[in-house]
Protein backbone atom coordinates (compact mmCIF):
# COMPACT_ATOMS: atom_id res chain seq x y z
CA UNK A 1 -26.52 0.79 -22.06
CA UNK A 2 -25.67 4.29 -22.29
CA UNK A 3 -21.82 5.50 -22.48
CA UNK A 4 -22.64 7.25 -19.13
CA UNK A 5 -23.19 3.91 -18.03
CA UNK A 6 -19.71 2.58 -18.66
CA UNK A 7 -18.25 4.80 -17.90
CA UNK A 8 -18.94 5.03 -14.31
CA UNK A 9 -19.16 0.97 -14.59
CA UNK A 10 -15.63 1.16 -15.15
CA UNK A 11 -15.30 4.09 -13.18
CA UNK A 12 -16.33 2.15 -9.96
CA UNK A 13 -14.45 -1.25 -11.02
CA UNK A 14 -11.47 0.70 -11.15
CA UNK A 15 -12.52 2.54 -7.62
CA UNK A 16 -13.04 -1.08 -6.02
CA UNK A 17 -9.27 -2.48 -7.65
CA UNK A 18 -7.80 0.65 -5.94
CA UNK A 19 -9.27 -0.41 -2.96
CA UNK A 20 -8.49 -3.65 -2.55
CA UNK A 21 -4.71 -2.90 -3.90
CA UNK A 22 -4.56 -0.30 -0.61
CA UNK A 23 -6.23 -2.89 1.68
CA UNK A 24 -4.26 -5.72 0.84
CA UNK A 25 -0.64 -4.13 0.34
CA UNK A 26 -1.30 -1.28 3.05
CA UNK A 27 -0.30 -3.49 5.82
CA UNK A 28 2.62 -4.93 4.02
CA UNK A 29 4.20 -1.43 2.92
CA UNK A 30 3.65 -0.37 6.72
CA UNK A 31 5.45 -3.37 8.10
CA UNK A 32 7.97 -2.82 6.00
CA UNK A 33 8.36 0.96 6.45
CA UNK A 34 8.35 -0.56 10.53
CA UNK A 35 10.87 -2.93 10.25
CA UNK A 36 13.12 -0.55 8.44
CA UNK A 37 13.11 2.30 11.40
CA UNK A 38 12.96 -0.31 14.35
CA UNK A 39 16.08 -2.45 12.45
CA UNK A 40 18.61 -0.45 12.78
CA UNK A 41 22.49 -0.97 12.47
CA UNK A 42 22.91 -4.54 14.02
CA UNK A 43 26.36 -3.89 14.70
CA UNK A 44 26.03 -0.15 16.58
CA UNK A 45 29.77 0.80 16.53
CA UNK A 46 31.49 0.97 20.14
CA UNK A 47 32.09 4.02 22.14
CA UNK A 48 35.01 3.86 24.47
């Protein structure tokens, strides 16, 4: 096996870890980022 070889081997096993990372903590990071701007303050002060 050439080094041209492995390196894009590695090249492409690092491409599909990336991936997965994004697909499996994408949703997760966007929830949160959701939750965060839909929360709130759960005690709103009162106007008179």
């Amino acid at each position: 096996m050439t080094s041209d070889a492995r390196r894009t081997r590695r090249l492409q096993h690092v491409t599909a870890t990336g991936s997965a990372l994004a697909v499996a903590l994408g949703p997760l990071l966007l929830g949160a980022l959701l939750a965060k701007s839909v929360g709130g303050d759960p005690w709103p002060p009162s106007t008179p």
